[in-house]
C-alpha atoms as a PDB file:
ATOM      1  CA  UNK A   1      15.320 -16.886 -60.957  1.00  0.00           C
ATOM      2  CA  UNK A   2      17.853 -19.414 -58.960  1.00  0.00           C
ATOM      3  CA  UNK A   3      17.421 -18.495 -55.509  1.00  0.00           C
ATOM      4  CA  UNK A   4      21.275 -18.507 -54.909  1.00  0.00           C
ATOM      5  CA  UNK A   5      21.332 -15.934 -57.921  1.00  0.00           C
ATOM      6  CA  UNK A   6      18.320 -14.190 -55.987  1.00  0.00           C
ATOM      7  CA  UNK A   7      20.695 -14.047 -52.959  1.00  0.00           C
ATOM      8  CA  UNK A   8      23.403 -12.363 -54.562  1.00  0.00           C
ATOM      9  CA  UNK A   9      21.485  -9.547 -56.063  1.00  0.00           C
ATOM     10  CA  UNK A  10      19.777  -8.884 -52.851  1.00  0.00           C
ATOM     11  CA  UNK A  11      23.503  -8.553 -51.191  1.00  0.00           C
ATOM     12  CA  UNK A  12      24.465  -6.948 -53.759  1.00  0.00           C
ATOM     13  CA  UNK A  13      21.577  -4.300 -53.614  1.00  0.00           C
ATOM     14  CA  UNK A  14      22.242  -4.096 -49.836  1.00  0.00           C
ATOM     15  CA  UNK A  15      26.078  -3.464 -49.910  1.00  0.00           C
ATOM     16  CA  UNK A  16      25.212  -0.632 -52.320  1.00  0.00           C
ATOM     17  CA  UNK A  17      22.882   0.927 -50.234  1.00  0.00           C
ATOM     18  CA  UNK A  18      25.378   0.962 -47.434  1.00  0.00           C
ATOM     19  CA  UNK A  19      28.259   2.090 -49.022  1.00  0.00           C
ATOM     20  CA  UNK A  20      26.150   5.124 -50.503  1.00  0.00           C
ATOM     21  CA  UNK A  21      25.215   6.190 -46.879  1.00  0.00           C
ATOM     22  CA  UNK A  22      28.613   5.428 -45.276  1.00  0.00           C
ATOM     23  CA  UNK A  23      29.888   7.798 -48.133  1.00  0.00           C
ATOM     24  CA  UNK A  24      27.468  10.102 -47.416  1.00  0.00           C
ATOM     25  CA  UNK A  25      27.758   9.977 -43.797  1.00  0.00           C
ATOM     26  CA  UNK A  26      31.221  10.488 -43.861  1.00  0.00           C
ATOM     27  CA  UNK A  27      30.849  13.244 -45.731  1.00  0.00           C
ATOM     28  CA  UNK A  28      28.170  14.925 -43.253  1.00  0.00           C
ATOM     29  CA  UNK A  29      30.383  14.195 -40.503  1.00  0.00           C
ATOM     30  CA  UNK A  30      33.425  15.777 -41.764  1.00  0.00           C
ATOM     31  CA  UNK A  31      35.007  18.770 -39.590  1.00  0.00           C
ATOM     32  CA  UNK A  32      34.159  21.678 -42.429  1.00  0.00           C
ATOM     33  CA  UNK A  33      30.379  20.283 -42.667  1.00  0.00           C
ATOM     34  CA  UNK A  34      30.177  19.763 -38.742  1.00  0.00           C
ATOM     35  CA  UNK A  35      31.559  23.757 -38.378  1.00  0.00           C
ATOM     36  CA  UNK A  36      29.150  24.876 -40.789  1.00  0.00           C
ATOM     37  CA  UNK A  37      25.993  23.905 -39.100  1.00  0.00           C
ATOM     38  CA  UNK A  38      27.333  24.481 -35.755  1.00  0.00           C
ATOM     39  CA  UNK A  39      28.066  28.086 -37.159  1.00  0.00           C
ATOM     40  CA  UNK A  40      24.591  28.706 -38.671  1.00  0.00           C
ATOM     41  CA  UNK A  41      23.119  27.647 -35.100  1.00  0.00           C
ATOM     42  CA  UNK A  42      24.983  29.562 -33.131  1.00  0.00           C
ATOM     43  CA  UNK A  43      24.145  32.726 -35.816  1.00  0.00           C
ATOM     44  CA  UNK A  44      20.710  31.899 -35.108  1.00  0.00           C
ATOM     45  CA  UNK A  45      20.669  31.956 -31.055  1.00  0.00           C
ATOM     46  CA  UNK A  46      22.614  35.192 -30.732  1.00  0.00           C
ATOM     47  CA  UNK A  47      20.242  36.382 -33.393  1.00  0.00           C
ATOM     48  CA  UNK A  48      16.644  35.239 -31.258  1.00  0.00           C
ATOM     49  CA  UNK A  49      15.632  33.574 -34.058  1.00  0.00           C
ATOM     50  CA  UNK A  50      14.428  30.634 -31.536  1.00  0.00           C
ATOM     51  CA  UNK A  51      11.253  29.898 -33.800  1.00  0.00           C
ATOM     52  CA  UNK A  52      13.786  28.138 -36.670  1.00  0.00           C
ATOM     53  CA  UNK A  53      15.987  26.618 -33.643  1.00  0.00           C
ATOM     54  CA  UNK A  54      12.923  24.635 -32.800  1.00  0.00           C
ATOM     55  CA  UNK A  55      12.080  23.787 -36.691  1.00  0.00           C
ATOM     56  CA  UNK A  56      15.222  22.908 -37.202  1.00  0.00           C
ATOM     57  CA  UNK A  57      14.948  20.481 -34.138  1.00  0.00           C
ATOM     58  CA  UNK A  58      12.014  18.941 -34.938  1.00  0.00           C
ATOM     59  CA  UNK A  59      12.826  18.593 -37.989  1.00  0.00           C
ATOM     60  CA  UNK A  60      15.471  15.379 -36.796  1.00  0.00           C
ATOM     61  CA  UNK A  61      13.316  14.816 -33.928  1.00  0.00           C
ATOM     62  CA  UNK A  62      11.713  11.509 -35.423  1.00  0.00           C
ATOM     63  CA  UNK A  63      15.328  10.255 -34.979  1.00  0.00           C
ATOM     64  CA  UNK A  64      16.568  11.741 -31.941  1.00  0.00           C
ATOM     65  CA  UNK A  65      15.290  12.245 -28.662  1.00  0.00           C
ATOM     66  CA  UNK A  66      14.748  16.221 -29.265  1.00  0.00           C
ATOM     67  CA  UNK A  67      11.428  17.513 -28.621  1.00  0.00           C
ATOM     68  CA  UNK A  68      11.780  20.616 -26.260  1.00  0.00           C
ATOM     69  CA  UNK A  69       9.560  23.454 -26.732  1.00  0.00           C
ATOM     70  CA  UNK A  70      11.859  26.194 -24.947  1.00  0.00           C
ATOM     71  CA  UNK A  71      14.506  27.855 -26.942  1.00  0.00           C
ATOM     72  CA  UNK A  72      17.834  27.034 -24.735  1.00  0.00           C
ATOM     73  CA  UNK A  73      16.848  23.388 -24.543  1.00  0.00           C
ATOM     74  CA  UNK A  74      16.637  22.912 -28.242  1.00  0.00           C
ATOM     75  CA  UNK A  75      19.883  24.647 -29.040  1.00  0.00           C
ATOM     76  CA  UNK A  76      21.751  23.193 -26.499  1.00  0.00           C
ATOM     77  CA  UNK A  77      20.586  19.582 -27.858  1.00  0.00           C
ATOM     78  CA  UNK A  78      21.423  20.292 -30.927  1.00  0.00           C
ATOM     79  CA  UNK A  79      24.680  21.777 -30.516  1.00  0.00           C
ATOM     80  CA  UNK A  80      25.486  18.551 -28.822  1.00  0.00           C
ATOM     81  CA  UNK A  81      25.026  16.346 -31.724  1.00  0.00           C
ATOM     82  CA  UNK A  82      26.487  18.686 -34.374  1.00  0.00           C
ATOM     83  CA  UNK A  83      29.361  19.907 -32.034  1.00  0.00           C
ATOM     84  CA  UNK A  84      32.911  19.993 -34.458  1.00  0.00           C
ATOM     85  CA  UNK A  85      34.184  17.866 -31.614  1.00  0.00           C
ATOM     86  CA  UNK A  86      32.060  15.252 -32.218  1.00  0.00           C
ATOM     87  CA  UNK A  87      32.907  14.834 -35.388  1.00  0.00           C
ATOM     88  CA  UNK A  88      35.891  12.003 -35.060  1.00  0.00           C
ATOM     89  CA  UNK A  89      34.592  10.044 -32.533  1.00  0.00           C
ATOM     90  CA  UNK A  90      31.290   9.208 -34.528  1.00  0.00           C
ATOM     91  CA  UNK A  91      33.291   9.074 -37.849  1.00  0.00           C
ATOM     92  CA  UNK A  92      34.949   6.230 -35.549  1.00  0.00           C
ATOM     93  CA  UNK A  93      31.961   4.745 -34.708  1.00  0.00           C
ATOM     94  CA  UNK A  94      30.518   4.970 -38.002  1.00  0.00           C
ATOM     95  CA  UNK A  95      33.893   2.719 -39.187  1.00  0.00           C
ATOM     96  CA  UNK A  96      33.041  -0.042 -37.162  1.00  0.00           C
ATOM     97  CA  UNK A  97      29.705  -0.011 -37.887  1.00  0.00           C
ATOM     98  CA  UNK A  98      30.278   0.065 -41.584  1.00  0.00           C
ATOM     99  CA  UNK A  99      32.859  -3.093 -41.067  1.00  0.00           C
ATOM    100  CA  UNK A 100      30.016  -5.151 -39.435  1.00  0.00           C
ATOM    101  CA  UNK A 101      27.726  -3.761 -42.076  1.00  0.00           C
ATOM    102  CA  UNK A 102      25.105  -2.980 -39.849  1.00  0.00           C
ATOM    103  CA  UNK A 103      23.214  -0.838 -42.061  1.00  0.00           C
ATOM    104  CA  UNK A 104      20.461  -0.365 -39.046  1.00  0.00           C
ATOM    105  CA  UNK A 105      23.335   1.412 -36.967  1.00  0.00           C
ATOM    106  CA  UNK A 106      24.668   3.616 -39.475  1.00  0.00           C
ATOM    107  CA  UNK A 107      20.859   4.997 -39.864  1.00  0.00           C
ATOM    108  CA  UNK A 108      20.604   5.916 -36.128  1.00  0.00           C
ATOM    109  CA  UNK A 109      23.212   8.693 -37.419  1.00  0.00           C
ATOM    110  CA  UNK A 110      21.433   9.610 -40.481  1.00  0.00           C
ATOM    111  CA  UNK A 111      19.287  12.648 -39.222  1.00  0.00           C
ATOM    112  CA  UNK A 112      22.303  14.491 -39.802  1.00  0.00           C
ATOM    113  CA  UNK A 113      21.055  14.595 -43.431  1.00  0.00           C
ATOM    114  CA  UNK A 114      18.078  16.740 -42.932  1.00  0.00           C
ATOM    115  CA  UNK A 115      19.996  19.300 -42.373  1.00  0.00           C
ATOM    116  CA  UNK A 116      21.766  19.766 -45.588  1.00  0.00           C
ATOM    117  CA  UNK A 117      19.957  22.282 -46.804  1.00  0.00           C
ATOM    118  CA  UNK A 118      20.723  24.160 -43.707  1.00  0.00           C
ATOM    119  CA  UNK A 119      22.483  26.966 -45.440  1.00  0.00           C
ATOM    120  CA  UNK A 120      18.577  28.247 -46.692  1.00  0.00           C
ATOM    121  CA  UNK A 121      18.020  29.122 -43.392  1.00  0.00           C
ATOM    122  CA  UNK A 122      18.017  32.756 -43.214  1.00  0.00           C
ATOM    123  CA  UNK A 123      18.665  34.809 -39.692  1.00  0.00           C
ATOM    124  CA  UNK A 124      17.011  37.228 -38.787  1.00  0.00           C
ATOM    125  CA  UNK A 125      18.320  40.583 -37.325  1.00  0.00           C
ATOM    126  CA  UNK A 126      16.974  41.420 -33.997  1.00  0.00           C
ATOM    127  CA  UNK A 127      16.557  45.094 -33.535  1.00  0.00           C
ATOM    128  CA  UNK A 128      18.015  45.625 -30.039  1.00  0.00           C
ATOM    129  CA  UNK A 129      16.630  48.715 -29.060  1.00  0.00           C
ATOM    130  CA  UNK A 130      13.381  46.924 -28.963  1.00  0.00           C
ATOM    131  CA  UNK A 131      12.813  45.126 -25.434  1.00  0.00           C
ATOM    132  CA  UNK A 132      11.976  41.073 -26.474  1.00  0.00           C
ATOM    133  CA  UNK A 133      12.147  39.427 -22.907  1.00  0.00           C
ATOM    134  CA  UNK A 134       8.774  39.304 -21.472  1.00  0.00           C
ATOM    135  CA  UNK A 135       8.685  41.280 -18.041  1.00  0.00           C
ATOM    136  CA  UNK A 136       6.488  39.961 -15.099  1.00  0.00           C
ATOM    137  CA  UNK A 137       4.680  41.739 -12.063  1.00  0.00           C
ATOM    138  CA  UNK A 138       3.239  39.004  -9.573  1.00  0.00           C
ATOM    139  CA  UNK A 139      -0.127  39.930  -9.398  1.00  0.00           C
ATOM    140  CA  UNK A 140      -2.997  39.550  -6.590  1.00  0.00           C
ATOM    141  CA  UNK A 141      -6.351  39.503  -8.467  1.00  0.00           C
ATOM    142  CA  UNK A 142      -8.868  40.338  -5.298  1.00  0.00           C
ATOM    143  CA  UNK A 143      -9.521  36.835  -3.800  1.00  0.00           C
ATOM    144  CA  UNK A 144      -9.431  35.163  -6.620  1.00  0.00           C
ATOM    145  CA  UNK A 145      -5.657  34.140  -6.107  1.00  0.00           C
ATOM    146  CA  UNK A 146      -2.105  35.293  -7.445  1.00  0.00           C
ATOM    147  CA  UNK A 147      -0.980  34.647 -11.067  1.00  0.00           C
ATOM    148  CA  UNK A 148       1.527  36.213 -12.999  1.00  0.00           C
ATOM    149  CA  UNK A 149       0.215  39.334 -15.572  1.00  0.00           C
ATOM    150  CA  UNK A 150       2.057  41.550 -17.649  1.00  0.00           C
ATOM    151  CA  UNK A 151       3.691  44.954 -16.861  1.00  0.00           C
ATOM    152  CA  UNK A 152       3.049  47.354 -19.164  1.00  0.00           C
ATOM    153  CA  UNK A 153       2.040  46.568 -22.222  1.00  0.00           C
ATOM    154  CA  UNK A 154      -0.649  44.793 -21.590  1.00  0.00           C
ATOM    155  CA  UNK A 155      -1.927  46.324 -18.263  1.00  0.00           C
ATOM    156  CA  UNK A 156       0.012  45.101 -15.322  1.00  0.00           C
ATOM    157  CA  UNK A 157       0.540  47.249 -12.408  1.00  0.00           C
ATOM    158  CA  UNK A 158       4.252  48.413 -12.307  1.00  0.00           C
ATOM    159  CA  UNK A 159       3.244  49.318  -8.367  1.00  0.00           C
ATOM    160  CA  UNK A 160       2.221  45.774  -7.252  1.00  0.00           C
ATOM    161  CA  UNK A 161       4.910  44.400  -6.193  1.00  0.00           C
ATOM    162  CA  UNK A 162       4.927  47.440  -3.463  1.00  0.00           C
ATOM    163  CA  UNK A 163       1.038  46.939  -2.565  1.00  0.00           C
ATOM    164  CA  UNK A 164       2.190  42.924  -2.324  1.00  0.00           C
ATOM    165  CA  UNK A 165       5.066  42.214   0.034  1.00  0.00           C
ATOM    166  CA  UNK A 166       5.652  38.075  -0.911  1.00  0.00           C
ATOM    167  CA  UNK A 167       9.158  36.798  -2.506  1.00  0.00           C
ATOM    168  CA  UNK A 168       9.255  36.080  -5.920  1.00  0.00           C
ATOM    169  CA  UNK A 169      10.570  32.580  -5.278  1.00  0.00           C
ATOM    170  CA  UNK A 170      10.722  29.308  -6.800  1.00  0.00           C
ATOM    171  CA  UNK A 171       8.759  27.529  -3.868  1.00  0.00           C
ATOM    172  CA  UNK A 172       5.920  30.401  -4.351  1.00  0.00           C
ATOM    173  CA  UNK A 173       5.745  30.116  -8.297  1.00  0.00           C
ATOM    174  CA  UNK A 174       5.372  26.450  -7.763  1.00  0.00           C
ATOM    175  CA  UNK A 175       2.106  27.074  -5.392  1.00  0.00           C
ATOM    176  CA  UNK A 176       1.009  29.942  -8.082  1.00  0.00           C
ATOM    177  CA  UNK A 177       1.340  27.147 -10.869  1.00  0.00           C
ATOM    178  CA  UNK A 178      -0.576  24.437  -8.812  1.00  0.00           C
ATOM    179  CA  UNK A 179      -3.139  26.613  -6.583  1.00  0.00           C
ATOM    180  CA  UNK A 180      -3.120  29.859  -8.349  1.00  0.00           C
ATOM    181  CA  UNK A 181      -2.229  31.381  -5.060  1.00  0.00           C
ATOM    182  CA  UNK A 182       0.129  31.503  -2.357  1.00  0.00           C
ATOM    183  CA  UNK A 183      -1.971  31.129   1.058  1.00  0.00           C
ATOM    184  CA  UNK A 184      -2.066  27.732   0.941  1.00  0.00           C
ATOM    185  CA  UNK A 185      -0.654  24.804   2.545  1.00  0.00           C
ATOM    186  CA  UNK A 186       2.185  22.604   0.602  1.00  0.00           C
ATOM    187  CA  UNK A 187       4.438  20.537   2.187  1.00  0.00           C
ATOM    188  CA  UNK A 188       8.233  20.639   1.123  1.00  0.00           C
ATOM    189  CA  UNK A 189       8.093  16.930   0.142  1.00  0.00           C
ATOM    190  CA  UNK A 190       5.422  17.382  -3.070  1.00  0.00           C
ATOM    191  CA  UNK A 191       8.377  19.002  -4.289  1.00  0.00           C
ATOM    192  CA  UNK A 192      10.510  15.545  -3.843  1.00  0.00           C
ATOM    193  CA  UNK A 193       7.906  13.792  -6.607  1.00  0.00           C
ATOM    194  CA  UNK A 194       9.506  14.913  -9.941  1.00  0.00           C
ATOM    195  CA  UNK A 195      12.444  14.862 -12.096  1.00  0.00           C
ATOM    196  CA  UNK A 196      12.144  18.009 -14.349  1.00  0.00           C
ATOM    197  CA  UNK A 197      11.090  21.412 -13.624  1.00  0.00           C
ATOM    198  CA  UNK A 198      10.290  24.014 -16.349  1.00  0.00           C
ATOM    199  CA  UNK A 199      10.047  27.187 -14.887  1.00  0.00           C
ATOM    200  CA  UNK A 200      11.937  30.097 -17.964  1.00  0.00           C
ATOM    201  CA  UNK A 201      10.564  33.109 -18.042  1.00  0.00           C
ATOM    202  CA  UNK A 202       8.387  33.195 -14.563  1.00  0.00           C
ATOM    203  CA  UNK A 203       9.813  36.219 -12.856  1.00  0.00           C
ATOM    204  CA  UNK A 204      11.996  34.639 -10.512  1.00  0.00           C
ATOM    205  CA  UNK A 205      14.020  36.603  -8.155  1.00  0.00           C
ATOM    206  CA  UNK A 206      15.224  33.707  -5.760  1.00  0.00           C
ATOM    207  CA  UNK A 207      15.951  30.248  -5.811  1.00  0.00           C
ATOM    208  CA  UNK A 208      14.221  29.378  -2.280  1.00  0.00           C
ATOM    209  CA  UNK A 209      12.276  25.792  -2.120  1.00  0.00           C
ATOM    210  CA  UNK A 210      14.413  24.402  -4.752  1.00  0.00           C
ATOM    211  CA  UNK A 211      16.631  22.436  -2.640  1.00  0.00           C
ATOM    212  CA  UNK A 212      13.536  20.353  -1.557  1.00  0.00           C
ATOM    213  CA  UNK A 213      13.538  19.075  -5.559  1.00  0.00           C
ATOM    214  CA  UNK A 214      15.970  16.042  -4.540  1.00  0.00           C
ATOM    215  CA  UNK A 215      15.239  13.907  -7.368  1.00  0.00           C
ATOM    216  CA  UNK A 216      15.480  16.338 -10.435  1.00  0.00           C
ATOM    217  CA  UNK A 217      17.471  15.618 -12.831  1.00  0.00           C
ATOM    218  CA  UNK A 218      16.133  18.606 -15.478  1.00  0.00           C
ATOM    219  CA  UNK A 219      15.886  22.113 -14.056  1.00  0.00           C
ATOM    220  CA  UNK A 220      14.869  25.326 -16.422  1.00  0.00           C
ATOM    221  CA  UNK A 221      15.165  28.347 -14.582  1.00  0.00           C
ATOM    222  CA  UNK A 222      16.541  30.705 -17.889  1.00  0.00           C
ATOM    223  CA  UNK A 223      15.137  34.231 -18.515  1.00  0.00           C
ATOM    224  CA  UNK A 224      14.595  34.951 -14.737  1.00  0.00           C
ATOM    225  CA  UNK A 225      16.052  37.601 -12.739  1.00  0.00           C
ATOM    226  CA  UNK A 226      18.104  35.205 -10.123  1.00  0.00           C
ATOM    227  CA  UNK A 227      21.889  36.133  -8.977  1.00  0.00           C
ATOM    228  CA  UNK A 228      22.314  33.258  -6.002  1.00  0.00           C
ATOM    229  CA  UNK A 229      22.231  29.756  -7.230  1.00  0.00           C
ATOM    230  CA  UNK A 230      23.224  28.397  -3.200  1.00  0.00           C
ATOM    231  CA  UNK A 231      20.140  26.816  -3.441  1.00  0.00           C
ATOM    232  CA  UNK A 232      21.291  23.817  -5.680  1.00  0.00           C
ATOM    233  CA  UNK A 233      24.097  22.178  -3.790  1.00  0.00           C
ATOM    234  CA  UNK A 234      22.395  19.343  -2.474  1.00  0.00           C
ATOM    235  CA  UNK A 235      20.268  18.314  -5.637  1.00  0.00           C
ATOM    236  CA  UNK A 236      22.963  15.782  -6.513  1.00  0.00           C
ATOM    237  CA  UNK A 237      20.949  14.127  -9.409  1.00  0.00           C
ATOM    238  CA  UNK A 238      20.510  16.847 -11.824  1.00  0.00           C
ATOM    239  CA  UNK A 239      21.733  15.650 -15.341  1.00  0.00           C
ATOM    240  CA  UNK A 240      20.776  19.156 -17.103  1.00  0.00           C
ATOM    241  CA  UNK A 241      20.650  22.868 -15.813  1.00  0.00           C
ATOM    242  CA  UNK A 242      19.489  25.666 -17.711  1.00  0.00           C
ATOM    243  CA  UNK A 243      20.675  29.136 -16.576  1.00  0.00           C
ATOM    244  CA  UNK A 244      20.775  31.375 -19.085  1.00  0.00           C
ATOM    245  CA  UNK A 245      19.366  35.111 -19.411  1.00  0.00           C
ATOM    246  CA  UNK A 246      19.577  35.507 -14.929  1.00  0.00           C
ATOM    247  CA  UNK A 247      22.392  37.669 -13.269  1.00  0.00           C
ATOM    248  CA  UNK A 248      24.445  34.828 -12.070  1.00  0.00           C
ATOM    249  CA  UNK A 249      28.336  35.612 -11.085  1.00  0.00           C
ATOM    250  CA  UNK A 250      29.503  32.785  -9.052  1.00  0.00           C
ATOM    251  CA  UNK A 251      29.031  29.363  -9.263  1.00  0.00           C
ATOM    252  CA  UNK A 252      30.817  27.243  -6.807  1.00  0.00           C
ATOM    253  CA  UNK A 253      27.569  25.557  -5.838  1.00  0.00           C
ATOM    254  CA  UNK A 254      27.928  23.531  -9.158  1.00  0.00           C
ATOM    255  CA  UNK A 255      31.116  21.863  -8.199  1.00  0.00           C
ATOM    256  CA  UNK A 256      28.451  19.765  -6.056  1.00  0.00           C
ATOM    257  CA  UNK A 257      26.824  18.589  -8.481  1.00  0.00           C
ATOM    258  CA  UNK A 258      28.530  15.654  -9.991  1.00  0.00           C
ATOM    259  CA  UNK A 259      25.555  14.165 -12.119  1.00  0.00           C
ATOM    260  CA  UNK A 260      25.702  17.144 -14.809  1.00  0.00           C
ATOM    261  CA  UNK A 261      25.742  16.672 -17.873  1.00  0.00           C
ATOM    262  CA  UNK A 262      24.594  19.935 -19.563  1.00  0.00           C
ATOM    263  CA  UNK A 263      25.349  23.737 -18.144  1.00  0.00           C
ATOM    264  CA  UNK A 264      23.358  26.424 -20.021  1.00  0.00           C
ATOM    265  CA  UNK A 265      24.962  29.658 -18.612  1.00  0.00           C
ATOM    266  CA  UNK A 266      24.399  31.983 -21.588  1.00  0.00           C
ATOM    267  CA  UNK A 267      23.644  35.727 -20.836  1.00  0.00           C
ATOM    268  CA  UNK A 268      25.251  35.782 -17.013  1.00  0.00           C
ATOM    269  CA  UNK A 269      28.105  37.378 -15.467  1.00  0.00           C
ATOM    270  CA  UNK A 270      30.238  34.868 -14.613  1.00  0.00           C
ATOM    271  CA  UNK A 271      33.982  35.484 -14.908  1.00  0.00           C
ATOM    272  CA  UNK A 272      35.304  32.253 -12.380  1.00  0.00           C
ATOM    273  CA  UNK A 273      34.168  28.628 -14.494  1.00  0.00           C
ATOM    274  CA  UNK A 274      36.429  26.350 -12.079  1.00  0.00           C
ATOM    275  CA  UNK A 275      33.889  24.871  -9.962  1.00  0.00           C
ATOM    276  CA  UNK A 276      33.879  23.059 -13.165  1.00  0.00           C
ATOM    277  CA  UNK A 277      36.567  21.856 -13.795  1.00  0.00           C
ATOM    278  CA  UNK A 278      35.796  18.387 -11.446  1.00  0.00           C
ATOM    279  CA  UNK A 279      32.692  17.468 -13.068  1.00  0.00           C
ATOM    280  CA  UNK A 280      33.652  13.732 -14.238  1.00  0.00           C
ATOM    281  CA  UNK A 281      30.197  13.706 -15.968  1.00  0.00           C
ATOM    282  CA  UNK A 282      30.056  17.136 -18.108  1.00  0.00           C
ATOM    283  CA  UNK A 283      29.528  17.210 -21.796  1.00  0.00           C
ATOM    284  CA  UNK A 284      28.207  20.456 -22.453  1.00  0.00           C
ATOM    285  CA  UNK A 285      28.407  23.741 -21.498  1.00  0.00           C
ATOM    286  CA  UNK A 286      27.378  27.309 -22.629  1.00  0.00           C
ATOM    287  CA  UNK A 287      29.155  30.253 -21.723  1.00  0.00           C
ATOM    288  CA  UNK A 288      28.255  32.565 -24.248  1.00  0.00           C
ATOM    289  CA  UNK A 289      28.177  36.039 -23.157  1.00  0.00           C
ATOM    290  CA  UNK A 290      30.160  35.999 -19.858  1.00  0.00           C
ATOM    291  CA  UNK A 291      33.141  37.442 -19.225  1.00  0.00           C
ATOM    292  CA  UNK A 292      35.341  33.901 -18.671  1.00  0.00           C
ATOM    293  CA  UNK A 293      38.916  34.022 -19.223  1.00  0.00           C
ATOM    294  CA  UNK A 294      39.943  32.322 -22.621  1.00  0.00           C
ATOM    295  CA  UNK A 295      42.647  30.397 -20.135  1.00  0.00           C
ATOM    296  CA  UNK A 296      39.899  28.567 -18.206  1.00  0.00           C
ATOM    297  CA  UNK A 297      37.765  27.852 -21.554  1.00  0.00           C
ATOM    298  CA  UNK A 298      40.747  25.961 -22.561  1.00  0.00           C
ATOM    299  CA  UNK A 299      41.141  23.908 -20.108  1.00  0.00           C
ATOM    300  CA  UNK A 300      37.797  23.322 -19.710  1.00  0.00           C
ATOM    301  CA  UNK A 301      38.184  22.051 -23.191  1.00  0.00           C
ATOM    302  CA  UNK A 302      40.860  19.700 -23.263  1.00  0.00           C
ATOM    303  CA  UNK A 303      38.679  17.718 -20.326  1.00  0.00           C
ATOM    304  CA  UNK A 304      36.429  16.935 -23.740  1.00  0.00           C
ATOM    305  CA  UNK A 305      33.573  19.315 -22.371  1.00  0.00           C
ATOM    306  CA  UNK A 306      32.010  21.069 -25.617  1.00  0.00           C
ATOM    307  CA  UNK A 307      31.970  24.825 -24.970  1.00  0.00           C
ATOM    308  CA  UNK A 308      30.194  27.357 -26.152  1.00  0.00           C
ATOM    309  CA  UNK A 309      31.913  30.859 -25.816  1.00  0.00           C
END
């Protein structure tokens, strides 16, 4: 075969193949395709069916940077990408992209396709009489050390924390986590050395030792039983903050904090979401399940902040 004829076919071959996915992604992208998987994800959080909010997120995960284990994090990246908000911006981006026919960019938005068949995924009803957050006595095991054991159901003592008089704080779990006790010495500035922090679910009553975290940029503090957040005015380069399922009702601490990005403050009471409103850098927030004014949600909304609410 010619090579010039060779040519052509091969361009031809290649202009098919990205015309089919611009149609396609165009299609994927569109506002009625965007609300319907937003929908089904948001069916599945208030549901607690985390377990498919995490298949669902690794599922795209070989194409985007999702890869969180814990059940706020993946939902709240993944609302992000398939936000109805989003929707004309990337179809914008997608344009150009298609007029350069760079087939290689048009595929970085492709992972949208996996999820076609998202309408299969079933949700789950969550009987609510039955008690599914995990409740934590701080236990002293002899001289052993401290750790964390179950109440209840699977033996804790409900009378420990009377025997034990120490704070259920953040600086403490951190010395559980690394020492298995609390006795020990640990200066503040260990706490300086690292940029994320997963701590959901450990029994937290206070935020104490926190502030000494000056170069996080992830904290995960969800599922805890915290109501003052003071602690977190100075950490000035967090970039995501997970809040959800504590007894938070105010929040001016976070007008501080100009590096955030992402605000998970699902399952709180907070009725006051101005502090806000001044965050240059905000993309995301969750507010599902307090009691915010619809006139504040709005305006948080026209500053192009995706809400949940």
């Amino acid at each position: 075969m010619p090579e010039p004829l060779k040519d052509f076919i091969n361009n031809e071959i290649a202009r098919m193949k990205i015309n089919e996915l611009y149609r396609d992604l165009t299609e994927a992208y569109s506002l009625e395709n965007l609300n319907r998987i937003s929908g089904k994800l948001i069916l599945l959080y208030k549901s607690r069916n985390y377990s498919k909010i995490r298949a669902l997120a690794n599922k795209v995960s070989q194409y985007v940077a999702i890869n969180e284990e814990k059940d706020a994090r993946c939902f709240s990246k993944l609302i992000v990408l398939y936000h109805p908000d989003k929707g004309e911006y990337i179809k914008k981006q997608m344009k150009q992209l298609y007029g350069q026919n760079d087939h290689e960019g048009l595929q970085r938005y492709a992972h949208i396709l996996l999820l076609s068949d998202i309408d299969a995924v079933s949700v789950d009803v969550i009987d609510e009489s039955i008690g599914y957050s995990p409740e934590y006595a701080w236990d002293i095991d002899g001289m052993e050390g401290f750790g964390f054991a179950a109440s209840d159901e699977e033996g804790g003592d409900d009378d420990c924390t009377d025997v034990y008089d120490f704070e259920k704080s953040f600086f403490n779990a951190i010395k559980i986590r690394e020492y298995g006790r609390i006795d020990v010495e640990f200066p503040t500035y260990y706490l300086e050395d690292f940029e994320e922090y997963e701590m959901a679910g450990s029994g937290l009553e206070s935020l104490d030792g926190v502030e000494y975290c000056t170069h996080v940029k992830i904290l995960d503090v969800s599922d805890n039983s915290i109501s003052d957040i003071g602690n977190l005015w100075n950490l000035r380069n967090l970039e995501e903050l997970y809040l959800s399922g504590n007894q938070i009702g105010y929040i001016d601490v976070l007008s501080n904090l100009t590096n955030l990005r992402i605000v998970d403050l699902s399952g709180n009471r907070v009725d006051d979401i101005s502090p806000l409103f001044e965050l240059e850098n905000l993309e995301y927030v969750n507010l599902l399940g307090n009691p915010v004014p619809q006139v504040q949600i709005q305006l948080l909304g026209k500053k192009r902040v995706l809400v949940m609410k």
